[in-house]
N, C-alpha and C. Protein backbone atom coordinates (compact mmCIF):
# COMPACT_ATOMS: atom_id res chain seq x y z
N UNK A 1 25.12 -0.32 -27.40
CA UNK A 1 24.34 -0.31 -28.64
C UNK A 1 24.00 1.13 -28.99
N UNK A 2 24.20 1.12 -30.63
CA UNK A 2 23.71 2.53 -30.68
C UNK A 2 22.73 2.71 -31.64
N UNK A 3 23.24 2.79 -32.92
CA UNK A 3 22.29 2.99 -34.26
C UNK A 3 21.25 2.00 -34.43
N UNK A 4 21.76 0.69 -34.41
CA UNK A 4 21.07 -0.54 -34.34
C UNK A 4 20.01 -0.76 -33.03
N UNK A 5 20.30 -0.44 -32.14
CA UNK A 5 19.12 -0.83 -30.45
C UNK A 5 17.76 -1.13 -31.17
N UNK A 6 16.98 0.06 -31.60
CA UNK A 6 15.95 -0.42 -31.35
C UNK A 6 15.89 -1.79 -32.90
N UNK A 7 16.01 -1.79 -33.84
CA UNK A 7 16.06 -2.97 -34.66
C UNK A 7 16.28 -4.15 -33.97
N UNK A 8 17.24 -3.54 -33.02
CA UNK A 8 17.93 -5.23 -32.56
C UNK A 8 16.80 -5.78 -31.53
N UNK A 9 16.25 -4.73 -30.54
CA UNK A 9 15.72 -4.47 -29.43
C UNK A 9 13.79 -5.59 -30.60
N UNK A 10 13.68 -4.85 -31.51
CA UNK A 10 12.43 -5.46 -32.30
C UNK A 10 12.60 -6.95 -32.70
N UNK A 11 13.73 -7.34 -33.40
CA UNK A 11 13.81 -8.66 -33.79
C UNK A 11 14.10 -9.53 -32.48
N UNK A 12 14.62 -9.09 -31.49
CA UNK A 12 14.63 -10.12 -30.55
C UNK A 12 13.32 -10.01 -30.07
N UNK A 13 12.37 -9.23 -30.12
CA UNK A 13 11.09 -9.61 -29.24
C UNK A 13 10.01 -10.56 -30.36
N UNK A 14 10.49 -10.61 -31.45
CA UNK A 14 9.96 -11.31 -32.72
C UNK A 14 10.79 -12.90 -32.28
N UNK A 15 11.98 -12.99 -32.19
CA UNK A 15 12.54 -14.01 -32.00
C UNK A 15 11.96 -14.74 -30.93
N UNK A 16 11.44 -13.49 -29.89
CA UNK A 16 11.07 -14.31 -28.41
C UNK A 16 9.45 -14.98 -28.66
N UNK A 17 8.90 -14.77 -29.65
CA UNK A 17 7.86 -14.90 -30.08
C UNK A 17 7.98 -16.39 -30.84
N UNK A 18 8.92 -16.14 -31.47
CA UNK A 18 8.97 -17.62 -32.51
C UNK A 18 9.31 -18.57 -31.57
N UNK A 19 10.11 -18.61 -30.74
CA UNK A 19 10.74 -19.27 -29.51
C UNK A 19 9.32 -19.91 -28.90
N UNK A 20 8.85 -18.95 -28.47
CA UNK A 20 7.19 -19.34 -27.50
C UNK A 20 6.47 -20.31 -28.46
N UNK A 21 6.19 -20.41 -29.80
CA UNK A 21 5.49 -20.55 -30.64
C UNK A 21 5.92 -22.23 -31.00
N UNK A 22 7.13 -22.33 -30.59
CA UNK A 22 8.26 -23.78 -31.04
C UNK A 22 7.31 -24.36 -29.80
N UNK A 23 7.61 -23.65 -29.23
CA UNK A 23 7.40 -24.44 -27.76
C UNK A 23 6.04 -24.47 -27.43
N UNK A 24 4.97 -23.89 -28.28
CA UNK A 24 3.43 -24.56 -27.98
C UNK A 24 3.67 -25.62 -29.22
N UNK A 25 4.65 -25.72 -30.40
CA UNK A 25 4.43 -26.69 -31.11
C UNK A 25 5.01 -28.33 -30.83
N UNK A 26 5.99 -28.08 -29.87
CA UNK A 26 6.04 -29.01 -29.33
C UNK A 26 5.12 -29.94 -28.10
N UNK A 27 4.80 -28.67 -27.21
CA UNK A 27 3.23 -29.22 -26.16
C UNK A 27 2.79 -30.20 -27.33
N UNK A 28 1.97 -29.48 -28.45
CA UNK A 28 1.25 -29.99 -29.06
C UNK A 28 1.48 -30.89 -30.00
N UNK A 29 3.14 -31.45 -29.93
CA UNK A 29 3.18 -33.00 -30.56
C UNK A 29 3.38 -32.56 -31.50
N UNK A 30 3.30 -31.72 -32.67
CA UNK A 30 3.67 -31.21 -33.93
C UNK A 30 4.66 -32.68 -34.44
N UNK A 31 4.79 -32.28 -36.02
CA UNK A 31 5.35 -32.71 -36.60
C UNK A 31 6.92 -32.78 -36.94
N UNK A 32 7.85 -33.40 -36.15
CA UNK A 32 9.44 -33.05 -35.58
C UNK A 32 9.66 -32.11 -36.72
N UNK A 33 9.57 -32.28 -38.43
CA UNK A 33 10.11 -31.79 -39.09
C UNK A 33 9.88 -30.19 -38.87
N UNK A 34 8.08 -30.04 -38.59
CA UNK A 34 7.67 -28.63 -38.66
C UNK A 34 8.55 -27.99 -37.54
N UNK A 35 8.56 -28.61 -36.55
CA UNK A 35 9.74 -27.88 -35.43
C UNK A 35 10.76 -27.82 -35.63
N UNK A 36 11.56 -28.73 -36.51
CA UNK A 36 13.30 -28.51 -36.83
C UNK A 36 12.63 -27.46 -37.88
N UNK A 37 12.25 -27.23 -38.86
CA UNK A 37 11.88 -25.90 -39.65
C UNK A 37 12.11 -24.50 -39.26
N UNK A 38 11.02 -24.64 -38.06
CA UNK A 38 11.01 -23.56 -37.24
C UNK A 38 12.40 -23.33 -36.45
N UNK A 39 13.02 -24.07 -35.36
CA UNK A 39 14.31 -23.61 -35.33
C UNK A 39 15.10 -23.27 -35.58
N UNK A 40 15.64 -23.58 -37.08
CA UNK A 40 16.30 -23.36 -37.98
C UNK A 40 16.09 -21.76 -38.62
N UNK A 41 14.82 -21.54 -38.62
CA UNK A 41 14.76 -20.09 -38.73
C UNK A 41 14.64 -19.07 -37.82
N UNK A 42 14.49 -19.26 -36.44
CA UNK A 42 15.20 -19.24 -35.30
C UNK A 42 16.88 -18.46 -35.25
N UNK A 43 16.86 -19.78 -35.17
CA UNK A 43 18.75 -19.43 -35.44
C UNK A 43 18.91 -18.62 -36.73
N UNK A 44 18.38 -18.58 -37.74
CA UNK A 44 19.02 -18.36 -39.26
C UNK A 44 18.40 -16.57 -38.61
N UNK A 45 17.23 -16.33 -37.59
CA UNK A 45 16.97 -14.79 -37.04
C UNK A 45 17.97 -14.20 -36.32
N UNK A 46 18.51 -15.39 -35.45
CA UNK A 46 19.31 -15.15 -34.65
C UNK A 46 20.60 -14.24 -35.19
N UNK A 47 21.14 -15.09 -36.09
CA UNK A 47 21.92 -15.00 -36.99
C UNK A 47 22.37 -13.38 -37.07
N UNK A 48 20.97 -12.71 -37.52
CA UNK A 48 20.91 -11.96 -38.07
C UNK A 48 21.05 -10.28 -36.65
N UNK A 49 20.61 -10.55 -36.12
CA UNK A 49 20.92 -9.91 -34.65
C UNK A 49 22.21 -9.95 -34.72
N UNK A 50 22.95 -11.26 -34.37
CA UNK A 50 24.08 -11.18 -34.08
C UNK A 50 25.38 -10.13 -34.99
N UNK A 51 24.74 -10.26 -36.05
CA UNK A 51 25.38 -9.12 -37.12
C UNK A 51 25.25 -7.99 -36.86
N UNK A 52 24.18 -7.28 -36.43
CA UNK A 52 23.49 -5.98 -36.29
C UNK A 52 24.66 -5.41 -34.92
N UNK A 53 24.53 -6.39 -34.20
CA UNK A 53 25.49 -6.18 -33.18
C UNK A 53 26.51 -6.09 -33.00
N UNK A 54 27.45 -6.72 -34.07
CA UNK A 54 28.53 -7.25 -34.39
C UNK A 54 29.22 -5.47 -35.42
N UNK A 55 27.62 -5.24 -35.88
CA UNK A 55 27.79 -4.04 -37.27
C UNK A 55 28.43 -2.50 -35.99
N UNK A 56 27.62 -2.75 -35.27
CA UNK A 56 27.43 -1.58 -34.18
C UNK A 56 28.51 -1.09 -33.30
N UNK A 57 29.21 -2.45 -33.16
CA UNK A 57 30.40 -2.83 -32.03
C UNK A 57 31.71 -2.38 -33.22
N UNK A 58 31.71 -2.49 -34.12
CA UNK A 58 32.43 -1.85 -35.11
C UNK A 58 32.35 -0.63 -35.82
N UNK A 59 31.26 0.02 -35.94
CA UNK A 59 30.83 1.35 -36.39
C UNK A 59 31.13 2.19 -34.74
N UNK A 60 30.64 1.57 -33.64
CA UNK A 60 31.33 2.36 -32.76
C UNK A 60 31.98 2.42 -31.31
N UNK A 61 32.74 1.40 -31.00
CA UNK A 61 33.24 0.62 -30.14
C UNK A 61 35.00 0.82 -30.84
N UNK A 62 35.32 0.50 -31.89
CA UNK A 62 36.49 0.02 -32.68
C UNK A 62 36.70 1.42 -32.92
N UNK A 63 35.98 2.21 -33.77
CA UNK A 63 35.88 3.29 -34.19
C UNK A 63 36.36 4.49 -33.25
N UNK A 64 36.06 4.19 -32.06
CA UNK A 64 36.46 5.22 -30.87
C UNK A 64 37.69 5.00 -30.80
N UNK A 65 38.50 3.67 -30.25
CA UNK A 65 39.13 2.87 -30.08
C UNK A 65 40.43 3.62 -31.11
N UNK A 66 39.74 3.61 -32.64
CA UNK A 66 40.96 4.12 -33.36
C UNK A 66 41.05 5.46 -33.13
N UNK A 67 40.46 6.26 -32.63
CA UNK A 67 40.34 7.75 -32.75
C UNK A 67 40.51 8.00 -31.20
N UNK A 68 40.95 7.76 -30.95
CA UNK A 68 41.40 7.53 -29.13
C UNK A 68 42.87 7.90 -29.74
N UNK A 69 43.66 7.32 -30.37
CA UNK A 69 44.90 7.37 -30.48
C UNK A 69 45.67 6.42 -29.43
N UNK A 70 45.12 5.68 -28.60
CA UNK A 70 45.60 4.66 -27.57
C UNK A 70 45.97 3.44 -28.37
N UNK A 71 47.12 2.75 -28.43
CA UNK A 71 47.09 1.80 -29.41
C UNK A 71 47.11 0.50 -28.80
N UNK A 72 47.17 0.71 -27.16
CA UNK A 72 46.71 -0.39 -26.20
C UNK A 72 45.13 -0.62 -26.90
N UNK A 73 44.35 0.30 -26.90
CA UNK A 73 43.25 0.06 -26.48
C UNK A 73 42.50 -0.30 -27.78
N UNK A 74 43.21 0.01 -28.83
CA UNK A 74 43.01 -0.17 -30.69
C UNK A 74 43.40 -1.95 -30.73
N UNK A 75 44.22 -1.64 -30.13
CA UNK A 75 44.54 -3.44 -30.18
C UNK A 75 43.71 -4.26 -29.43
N UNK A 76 43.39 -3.63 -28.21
CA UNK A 76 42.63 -4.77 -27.75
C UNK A 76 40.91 -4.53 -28.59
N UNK A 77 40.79 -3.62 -28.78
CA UNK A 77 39.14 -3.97 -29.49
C UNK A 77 39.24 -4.86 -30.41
N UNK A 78 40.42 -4.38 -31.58
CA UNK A 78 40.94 -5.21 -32.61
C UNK A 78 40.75 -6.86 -32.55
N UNK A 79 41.38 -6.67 -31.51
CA UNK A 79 41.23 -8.79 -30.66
C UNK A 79 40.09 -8.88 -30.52
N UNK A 80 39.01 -8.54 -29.70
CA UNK A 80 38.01 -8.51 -29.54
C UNK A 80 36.93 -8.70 -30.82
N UNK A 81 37.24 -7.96 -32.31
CA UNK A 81 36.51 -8.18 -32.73
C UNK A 81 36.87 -9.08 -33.64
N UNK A 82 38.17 -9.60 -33.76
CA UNK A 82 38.37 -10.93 -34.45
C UNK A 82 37.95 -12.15 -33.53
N UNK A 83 38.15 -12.05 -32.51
CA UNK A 83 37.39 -13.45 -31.37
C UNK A 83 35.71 -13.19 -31.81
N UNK A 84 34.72 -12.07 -32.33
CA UNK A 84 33.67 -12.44 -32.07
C UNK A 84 32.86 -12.53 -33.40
N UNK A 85 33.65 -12.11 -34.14
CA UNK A 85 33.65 -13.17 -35.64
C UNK A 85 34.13 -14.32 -35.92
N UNK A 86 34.87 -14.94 -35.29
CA UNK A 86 35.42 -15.93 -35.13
C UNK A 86 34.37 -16.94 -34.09
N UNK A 87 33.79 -16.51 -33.58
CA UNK A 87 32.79 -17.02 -32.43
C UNK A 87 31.33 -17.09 -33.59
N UNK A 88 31.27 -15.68 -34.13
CA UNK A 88 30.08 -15.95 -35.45
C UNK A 88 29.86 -16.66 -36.24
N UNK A 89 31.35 -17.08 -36.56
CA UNK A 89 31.58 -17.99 -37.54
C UNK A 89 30.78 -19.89 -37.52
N UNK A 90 30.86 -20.13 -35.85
CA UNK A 90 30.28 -21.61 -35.63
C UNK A 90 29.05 -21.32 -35.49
């Protein structure tokens, strides 16, 4: 991680928060809908990490990769980052 860390490093401790928060609403019997609500934005946070990460691993992971001049190693990031958009995608 580079540019992105600490953003990413903030929304997951926000995420770990909403997470805790599901889970006193469930102790407390809540209303199923108010908890599918909450998960849903959860994941829809999640979501959003996963991009940041996804942004980073391409700004500079791939990026080296092409400027390496190795075309083993251009190809395999290449794969790599179509499997994890492809993985983003579900």
């Amino acid at each position: 991680m580079h540019a992105n860390k600490d953003t990413t490093l903030k929304r997951l401790r926000r995420l770990e928060g909403q997470v805790r928060g599901i889970a006193r609403m469930v102790e407390d019997d809540r209303y199923c809908v108010d908890v599918l609500t909450q998960i849903a934005a959860v994941r829809a946070a999640l979501k959003g990490v996963e991009r940041l990460v996804i942004d980073d691993h391409a700004a500079h992971c791939i990026e080296d990769a092409l400027a390496s001049g190795d075309a083993d190693d251009q190809r395999a990031k290449f794969m790599e980052l179509l499997e994890l958009l492809d993985r983003a995608r579900d």
